[in-house]
C-alpha atoms as a PDB file:
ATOM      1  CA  UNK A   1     138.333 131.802 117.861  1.00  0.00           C
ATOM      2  CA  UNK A   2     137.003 135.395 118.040  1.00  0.00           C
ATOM      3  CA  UNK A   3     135.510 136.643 115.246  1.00  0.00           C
ATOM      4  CA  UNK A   4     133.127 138.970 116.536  1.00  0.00           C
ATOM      5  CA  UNK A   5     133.917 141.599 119.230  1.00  0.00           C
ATOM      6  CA  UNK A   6     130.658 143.551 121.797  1.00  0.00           C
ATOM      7  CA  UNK A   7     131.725 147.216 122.484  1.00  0.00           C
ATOM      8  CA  UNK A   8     129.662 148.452 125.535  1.00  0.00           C
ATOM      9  CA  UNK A   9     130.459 151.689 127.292  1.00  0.00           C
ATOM     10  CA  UNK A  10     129.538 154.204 129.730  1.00  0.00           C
ATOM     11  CA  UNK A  11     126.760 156.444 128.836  1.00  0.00           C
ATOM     12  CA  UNK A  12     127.745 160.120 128.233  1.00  0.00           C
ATOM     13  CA  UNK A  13     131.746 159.008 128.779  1.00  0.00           C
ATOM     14  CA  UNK A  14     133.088 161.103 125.959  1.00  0.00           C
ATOM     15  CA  UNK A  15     136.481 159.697 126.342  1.00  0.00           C
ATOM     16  CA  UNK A  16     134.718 156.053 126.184  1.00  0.00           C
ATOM     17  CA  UNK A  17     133.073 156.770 123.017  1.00  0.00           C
ATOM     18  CA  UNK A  18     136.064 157.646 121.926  1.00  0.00           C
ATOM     19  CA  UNK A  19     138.019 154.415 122.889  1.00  0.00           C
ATOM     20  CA  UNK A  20     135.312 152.896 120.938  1.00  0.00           C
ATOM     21  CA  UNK A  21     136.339 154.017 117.756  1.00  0.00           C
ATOM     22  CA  UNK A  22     139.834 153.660 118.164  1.00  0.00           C
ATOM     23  CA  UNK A  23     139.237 149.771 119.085  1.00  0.00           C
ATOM     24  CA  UNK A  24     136.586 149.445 116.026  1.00  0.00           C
ATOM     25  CA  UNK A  25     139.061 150.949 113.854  1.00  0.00           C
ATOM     26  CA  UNK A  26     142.203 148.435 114.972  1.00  0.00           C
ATOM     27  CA  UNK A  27     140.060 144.951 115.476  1.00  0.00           C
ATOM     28  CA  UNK A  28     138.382 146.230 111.469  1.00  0.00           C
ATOM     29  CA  UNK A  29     142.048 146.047 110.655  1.00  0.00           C
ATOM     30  CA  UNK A  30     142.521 142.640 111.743  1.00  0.00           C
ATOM     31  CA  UNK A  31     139.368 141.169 110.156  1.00  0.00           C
ATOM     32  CA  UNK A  32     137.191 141.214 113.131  1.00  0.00           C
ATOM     33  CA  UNK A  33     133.760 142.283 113.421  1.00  0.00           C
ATOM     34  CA  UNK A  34     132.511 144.780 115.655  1.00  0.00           C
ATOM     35  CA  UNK A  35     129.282 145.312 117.210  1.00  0.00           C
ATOM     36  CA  UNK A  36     128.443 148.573 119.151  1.00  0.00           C
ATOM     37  CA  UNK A  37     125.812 148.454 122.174  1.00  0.00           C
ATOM     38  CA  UNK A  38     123.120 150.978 122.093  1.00  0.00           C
ATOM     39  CA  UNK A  39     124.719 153.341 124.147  1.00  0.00           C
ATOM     40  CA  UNK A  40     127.732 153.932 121.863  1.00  0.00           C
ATOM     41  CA  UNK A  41     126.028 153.383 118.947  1.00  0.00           C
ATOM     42  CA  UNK A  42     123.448 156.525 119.747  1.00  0.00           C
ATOM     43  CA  UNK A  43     126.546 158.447 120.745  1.00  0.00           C
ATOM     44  CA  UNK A  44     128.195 158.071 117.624  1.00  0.00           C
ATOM     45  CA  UNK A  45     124.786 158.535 115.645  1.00  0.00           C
ATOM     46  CA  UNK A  46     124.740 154.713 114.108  1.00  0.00           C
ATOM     47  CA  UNK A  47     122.730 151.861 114.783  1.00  0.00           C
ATOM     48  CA  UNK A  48     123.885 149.580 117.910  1.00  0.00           C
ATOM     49  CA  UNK A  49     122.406 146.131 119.552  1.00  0.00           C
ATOM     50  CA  UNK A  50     120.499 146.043 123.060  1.00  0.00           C
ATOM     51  CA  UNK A  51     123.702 144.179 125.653  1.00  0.00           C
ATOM     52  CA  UNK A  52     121.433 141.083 125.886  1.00  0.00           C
ATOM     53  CA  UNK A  53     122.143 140.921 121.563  1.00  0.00           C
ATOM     54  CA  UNK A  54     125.067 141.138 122.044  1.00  0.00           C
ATOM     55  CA  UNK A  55     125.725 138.630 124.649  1.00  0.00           C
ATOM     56  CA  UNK A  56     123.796 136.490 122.004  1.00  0.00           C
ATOM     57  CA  UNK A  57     125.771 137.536 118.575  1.00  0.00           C
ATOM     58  CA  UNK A  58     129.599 138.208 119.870  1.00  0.00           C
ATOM     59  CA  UNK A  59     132.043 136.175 120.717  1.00  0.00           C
ATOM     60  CA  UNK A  60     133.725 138.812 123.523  1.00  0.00           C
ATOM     61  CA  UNK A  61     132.645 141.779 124.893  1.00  0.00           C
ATOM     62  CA  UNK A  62     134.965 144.609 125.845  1.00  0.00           C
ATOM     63  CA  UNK A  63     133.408 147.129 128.153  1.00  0.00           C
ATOM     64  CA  UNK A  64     134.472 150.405 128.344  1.00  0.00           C
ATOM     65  CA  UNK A  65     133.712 152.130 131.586  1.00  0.00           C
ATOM     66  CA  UNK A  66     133.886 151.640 135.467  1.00  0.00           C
ATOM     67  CA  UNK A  67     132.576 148.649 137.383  1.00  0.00           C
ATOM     68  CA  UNK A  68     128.568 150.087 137.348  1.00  0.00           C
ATOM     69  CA  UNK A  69     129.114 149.593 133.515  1.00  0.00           C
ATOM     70  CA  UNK A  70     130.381 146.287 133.809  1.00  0.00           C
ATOM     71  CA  UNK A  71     128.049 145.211 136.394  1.00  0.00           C
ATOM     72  CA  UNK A  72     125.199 146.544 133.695  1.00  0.00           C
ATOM     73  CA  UNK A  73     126.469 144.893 131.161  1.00  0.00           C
ATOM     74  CA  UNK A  74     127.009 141.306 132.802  1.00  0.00           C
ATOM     75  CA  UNK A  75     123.392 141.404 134.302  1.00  0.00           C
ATOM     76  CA  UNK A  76     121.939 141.677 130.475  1.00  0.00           C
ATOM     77  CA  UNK A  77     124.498 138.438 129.779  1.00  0.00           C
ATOM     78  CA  UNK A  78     122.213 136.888 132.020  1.00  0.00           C
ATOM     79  CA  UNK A  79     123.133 132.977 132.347  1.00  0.00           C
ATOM     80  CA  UNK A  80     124.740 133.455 128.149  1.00  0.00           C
ATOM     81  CA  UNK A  81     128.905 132.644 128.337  1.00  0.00           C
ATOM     82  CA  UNK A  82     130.205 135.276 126.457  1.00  0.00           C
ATOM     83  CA  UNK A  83     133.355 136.336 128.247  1.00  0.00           C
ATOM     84  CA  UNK A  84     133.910 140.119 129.040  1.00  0.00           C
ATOM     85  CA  UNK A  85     137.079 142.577 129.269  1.00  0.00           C
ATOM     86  CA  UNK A  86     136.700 145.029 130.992  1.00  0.00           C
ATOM     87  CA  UNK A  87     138.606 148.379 130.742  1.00  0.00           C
ATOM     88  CA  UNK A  88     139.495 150.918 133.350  1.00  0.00           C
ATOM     89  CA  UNK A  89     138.904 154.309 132.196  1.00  0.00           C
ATOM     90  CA  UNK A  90     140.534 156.282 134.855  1.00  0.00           C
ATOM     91  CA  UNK A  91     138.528 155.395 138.630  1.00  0.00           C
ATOM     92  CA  UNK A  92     139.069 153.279 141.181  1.00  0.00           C
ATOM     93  CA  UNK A  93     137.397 149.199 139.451  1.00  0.00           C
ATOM     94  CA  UNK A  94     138.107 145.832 140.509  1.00  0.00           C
ATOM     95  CA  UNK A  95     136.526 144.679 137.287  1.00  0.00           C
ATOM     96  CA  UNK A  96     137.655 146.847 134.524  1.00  0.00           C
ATOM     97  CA  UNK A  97     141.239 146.093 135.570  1.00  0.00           C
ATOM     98  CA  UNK A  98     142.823 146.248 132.151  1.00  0.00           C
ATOM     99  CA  UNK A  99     143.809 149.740 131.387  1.00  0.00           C
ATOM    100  CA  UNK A 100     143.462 152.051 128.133  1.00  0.00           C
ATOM    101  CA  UNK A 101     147.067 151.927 127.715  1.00  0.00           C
ATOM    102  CA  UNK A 102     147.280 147.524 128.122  1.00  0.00           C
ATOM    103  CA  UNK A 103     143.527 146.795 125.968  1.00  0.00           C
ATOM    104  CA  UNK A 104     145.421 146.129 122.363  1.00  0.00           C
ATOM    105  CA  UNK A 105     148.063 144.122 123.982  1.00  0.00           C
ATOM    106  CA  UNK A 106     145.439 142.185 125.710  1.00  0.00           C
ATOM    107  CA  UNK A 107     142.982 141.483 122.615  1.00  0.00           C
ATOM    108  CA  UNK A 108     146.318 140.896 120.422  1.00  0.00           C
ATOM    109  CA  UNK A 109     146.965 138.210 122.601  1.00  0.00           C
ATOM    110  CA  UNK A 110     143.042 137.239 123.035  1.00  0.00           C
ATOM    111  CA  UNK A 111     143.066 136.973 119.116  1.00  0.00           C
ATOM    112  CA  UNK A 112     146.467 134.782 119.100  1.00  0.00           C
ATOM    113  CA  UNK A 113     144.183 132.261 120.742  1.00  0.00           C
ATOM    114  CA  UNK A 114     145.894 133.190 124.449  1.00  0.00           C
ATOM    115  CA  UNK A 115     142.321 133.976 126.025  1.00  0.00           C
ATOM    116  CA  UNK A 116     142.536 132.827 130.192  1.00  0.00           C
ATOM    117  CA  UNK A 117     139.170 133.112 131.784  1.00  0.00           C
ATOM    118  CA  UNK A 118     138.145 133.287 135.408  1.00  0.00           C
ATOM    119  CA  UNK A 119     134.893 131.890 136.442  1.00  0.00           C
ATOM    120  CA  UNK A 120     132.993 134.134 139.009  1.00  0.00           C
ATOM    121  CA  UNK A 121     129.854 133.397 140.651  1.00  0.00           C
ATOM    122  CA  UNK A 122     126.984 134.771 140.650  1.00  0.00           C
ATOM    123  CA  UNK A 123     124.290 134.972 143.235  1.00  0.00           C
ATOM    124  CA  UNK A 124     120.548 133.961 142.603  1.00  0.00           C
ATOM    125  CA  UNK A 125     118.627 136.329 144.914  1.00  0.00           C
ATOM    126  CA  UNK A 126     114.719 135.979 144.738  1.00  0.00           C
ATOM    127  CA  UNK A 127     112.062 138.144 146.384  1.00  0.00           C
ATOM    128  CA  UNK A 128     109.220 136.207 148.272  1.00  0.00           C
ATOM    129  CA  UNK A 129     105.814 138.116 149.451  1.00  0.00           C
ATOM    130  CA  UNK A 130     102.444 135.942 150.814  1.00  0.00           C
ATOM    131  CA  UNK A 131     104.219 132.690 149.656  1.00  0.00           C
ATOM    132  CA  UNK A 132     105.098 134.058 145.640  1.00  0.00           C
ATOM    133  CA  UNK A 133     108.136 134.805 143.815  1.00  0.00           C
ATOM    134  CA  UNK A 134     107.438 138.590 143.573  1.00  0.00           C
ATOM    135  CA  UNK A 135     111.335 139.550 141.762  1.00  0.00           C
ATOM    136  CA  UNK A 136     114.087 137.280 140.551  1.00  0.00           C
ATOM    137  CA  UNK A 137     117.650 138.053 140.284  1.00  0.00           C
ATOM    138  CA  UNK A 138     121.388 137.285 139.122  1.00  0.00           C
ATOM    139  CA  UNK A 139     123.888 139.578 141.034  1.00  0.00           C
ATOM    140  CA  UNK A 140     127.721 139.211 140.398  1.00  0.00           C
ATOM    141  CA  UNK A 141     128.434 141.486 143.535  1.00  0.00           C
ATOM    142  CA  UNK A 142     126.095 141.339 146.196  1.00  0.00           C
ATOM    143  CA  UNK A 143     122.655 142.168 147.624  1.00  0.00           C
ATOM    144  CA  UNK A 144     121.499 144.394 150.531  1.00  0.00           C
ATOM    145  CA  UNK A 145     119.133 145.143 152.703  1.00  0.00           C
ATOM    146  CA  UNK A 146     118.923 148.486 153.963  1.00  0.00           C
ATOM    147  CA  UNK A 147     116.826 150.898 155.815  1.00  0.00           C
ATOM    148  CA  UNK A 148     115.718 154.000 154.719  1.00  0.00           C
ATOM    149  CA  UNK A 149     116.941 157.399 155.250  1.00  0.00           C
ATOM    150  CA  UNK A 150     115.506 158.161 158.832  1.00  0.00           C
ATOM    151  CA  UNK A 151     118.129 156.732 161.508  1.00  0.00           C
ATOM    152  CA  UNK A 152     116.814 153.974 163.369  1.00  0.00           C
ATOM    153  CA  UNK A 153     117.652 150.279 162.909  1.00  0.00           C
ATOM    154  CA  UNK A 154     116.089 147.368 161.665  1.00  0.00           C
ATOM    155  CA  UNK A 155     115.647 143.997 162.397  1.00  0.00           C
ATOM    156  CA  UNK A 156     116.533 141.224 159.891  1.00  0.00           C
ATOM    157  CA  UNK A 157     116.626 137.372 160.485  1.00  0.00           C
ATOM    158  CA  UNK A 158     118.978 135.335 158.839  1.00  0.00           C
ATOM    159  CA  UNK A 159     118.864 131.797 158.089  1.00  0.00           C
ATOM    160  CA  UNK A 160     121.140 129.156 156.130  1.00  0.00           C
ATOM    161  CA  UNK A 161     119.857 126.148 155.220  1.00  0.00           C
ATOM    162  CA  UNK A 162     116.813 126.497 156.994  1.00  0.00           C
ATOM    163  CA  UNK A 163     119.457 126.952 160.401  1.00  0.00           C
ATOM    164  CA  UNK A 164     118.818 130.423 162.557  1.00  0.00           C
ATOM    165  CA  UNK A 165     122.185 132.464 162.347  1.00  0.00           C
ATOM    166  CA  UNK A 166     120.839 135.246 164.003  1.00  0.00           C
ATOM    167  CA  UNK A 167     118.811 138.287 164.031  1.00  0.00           C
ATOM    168  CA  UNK A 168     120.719 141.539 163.396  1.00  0.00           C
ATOM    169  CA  UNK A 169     119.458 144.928 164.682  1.00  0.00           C
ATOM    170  CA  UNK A 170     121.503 146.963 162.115  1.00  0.00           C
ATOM    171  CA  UNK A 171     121.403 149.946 159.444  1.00  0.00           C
ATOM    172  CA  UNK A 172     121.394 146.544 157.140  1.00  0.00           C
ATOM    173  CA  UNK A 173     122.620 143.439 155.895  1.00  0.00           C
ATOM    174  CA  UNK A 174     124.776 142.363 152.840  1.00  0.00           C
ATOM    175  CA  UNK A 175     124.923 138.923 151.092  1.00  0.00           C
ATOM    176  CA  UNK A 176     128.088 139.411 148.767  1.00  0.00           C
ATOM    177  CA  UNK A 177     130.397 137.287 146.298  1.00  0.00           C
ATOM    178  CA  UNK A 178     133.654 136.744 146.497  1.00  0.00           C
ATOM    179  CA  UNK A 179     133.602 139.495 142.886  1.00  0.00           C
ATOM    180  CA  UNK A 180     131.470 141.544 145.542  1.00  0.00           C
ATOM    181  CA  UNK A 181     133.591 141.729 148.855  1.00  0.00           C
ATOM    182  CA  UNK A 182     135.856 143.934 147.569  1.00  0.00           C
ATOM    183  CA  UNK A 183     132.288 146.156 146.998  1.00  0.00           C
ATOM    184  CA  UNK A 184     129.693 147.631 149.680  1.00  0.00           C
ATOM    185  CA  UNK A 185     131.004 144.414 151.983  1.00  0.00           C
ATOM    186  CA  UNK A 186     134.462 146.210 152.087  1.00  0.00           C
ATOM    187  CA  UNK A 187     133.445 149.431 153.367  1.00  0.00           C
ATOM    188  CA  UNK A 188     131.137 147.809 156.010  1.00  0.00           C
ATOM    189  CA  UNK A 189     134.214 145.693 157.099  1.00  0.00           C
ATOM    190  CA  UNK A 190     133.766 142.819 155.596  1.00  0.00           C
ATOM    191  CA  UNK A 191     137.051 140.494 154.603  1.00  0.00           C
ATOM    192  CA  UNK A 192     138.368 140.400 150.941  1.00  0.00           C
ATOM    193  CA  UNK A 193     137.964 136.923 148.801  1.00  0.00           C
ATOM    194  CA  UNK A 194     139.937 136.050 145.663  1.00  0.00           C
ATOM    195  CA  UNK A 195     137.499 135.908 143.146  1.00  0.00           C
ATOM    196  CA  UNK A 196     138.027 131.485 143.114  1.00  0.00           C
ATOM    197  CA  UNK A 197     137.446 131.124 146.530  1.00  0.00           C
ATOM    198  CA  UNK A 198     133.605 129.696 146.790  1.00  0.00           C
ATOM    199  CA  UNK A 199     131.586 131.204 149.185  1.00  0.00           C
ATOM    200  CA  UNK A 200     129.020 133.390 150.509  1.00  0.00           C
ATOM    201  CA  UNK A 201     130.078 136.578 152.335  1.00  0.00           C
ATOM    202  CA  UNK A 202     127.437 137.878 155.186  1.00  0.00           C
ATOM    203  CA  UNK A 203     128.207 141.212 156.392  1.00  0.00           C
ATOM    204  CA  UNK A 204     126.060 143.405 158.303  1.00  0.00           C
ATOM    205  CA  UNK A 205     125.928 147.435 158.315  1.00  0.00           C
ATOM    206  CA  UNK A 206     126.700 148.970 161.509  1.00  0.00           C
ATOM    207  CA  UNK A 207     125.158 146.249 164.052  1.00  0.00           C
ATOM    208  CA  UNK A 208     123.949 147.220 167.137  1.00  0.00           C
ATOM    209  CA  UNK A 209     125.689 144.113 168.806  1.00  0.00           C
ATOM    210  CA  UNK A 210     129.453 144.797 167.963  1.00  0.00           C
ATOM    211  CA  UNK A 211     130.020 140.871 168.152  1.00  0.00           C
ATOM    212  CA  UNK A 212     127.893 140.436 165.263  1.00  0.00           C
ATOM    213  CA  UNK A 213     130.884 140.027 162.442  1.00  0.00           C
ATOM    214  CA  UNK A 214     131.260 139.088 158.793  1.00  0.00           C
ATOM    215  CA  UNK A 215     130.789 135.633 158.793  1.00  0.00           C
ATOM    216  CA  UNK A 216     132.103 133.528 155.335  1.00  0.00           C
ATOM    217  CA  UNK A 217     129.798 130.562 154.564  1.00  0.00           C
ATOM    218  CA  UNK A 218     130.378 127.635 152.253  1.00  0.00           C
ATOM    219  CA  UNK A 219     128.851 128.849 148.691  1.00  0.00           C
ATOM    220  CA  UNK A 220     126.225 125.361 148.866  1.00  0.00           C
ATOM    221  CA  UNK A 221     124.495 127.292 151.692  1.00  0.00           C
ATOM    222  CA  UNK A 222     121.191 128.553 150.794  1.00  0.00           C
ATOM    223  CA  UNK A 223     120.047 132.393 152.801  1.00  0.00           C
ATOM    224  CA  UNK A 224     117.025 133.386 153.618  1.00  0.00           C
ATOM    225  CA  UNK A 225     116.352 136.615 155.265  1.00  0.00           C
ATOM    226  CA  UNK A 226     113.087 137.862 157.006  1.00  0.00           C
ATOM    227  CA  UNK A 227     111.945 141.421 157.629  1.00  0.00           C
ATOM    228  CA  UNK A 228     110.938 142.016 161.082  1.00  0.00           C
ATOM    229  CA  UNK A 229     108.523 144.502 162.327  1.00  0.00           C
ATOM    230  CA  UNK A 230     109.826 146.944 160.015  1.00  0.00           C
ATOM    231  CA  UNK A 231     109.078 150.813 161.532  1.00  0.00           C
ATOM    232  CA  UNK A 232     110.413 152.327 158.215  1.00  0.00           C
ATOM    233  CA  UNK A 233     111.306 151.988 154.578  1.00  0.00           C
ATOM    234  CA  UNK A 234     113.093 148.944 154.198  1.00  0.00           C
ATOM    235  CA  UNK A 235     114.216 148.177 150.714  1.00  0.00           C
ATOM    236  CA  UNK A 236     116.615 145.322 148.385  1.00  0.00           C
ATOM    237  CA  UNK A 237     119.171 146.630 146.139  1.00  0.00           C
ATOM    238  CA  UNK A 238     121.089 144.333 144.281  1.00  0.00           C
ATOM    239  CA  UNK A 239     124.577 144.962 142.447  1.00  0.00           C
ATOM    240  CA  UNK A 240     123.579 148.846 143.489  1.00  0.00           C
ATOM    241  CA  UNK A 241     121.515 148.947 140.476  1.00  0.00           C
ATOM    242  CA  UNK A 242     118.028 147.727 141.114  1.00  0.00           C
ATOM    243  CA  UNK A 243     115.830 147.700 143.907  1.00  0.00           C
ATOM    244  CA  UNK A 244     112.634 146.542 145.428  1.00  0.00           C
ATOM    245  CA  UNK A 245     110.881 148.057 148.746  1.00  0.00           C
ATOM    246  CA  UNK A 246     110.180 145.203 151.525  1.00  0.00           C
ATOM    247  CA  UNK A 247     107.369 144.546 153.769  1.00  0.00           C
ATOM    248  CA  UNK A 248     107.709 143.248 156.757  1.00  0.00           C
ATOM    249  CA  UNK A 249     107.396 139.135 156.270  1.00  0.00           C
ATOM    250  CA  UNK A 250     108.915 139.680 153.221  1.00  0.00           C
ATOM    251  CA  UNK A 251     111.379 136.919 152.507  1.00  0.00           C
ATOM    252  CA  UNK A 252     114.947 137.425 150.585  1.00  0.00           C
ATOM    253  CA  UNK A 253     116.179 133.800 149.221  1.00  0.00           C
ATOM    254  CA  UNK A 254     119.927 133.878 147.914  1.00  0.00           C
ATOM    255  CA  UNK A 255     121.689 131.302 146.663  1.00  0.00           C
ATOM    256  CA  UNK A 256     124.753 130.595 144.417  1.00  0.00           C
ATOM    257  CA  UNK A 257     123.528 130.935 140.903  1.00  0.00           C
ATOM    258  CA  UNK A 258     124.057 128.112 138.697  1.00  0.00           C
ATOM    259  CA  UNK A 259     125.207 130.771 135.659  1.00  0.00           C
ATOM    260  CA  UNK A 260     128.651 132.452 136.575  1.00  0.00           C
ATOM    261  CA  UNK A 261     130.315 135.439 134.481  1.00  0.00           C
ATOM    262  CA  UNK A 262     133.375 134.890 132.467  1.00  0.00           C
ATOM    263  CA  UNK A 263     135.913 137.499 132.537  1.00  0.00           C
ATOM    264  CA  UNK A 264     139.238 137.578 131.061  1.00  0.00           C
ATOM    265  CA  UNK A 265     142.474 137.990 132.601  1.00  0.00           C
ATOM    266  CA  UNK A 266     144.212 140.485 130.492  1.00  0.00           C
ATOM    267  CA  UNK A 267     146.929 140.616 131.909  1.00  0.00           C
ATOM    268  CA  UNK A 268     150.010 138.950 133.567  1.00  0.00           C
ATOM    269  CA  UNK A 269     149.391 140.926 137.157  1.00  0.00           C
ATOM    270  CA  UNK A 270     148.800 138.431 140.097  1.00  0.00           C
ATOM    271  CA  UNK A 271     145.667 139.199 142.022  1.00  0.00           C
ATOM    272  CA  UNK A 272     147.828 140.502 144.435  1.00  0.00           C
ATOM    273  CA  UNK A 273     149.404 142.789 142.344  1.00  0.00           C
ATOM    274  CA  UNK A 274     145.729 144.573 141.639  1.00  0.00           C
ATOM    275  CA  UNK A 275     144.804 144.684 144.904  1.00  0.00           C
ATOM    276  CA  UNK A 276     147.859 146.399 146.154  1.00  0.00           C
ATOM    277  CA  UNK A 277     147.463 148.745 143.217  1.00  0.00           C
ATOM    278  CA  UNK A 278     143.431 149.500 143.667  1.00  0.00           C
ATOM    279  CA  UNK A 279     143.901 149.777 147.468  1.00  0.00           C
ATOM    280  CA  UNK A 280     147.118 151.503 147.721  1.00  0.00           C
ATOM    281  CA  UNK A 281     148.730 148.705 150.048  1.00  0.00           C
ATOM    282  CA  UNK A 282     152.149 149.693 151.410  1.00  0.00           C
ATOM    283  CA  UNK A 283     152.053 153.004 150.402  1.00  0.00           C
ATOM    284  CA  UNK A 284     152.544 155.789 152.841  1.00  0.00           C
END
């Protein structure tokens, strides 16, 4: 049963802020609690909990924003299972795919007791320097290894399950989800996963060797990937929101994380439906 709902939006979104009140005001009326974030509770001048809170105190979190919002907010869940709705404010989001105009049909039927949740992994990623854990962390979309801004490429050796797979001479190299592969992996060319299909997606960034292509491994598979002889800035980004510079015999460990993120399914759209939608299949 939900009794208590999370509100989390997008910092400095007027027109979240204002969805915020409007959803306060309507789950007040139907006897159920509500719980700003800090963001929305400094934009409206009250007093709000840190995301990890309420992860902790609320029994669903809706998130009002784009997918950086919701990616935000489900890496301060950390391993908690709080389920989140997300809701699409207007841009192109793979996760916020409940609209303004469909969120008080969706929690009406989420407070009927009709709440369907997909699972979706997460990946473990962990940074290794001289033999030590250095950074650990949970990424619902991917993680990436990139050069820096000047133009030459770098060399990156990738291993699974202790197996060579190769070493790519590319601008980079990304470990994704299936969440993620409609992400960064889809504009380098990876394929797109349904969100239940368990694997690992490794797709590198403009290789040098054009017969170097996405390759889908079983999600059991454990990646490690070595810097080599870096000649510039090589860094790790992960879910485009935090990053770490490498050195070269720097190790990147990823792994499917043993805490996935619930979302609900808000609707009855087929995953189909959204992707034709978000990606404008069939349209000319």
């Amino acid at each position: 049963m939900i009794r208590s709902v999370g509100v989390a939006i997008k910092a400095g979104e007027p027109q979240a802020l204002s969805a915020a009140r409007e959803l306060r005001k309507w789950l007040q009326q139907r006897d159920v609690e509500v719980c700003f974030d800090a963001e929305a509770a400094a934009a409206a001048g009250e007093s709000g909990l840190a995301r990890s809170a309420l992860a902790n105190h609320c029994d669903l979190i809706t998130v009002l924003g784009g997918d950086g919002t919701f990616l935000s907010v489900a890496r301060e869940v950390g391993g908690r299972r709080v389920p989140l709705l997300g809701v699409n404010l207007g841009t192109l989001g793979f996760l916020t795919e409940v609209s303004l105009d469909e969120v008080e049909g969706t929690l009406e039927r989420i407070l009927a007791g009709e709440l369907r949740l997909q699972s979706r992994m997460r990946l473990a990623v962990r940074l290794e320097r001289g033999g030590a854990i250095e950074h650990e962390y949970i990424a619902l979309n991917d993680a990436v290894i990139t050069k820096g801004a000047v133009s030459r490429l770098i060399d990156l050796e990738a291993r699974a399950d202790g197996s060579l797979v190769t070493t790519y001479h590319a601008d980079g190299l990304i470990v994704a989800t299936p969440t993620g592969s409609t992400a960064y992996s889809l504009s380098a060319g990876g394929p797109i996963l349904l969100p239940d299909v368990n694997a690992l997606l490794l797709t590198p960034i403009c290789p040098h060797t054009l017969t170097q292509r996405p390759l889908v491994l079983p999600d059991r598979m454990r990646l490690e990937i070595s810097v080599i002889r870096p000649r510039e800035e090589v860094q790790l980004t992960v879910d485009g929101q935090e990053t770490a510079p490498l050195a070269e015999g720097d190790r990147v460990w990823v792994e499917r994380s043993d805490h996935p993120i619930y979302t609900v399914e808000g609707h009855d759209h087929s995953r189909f439906d959204v992707l034709r939608h978000k990606l404008r299949w069939g349209q000319r």
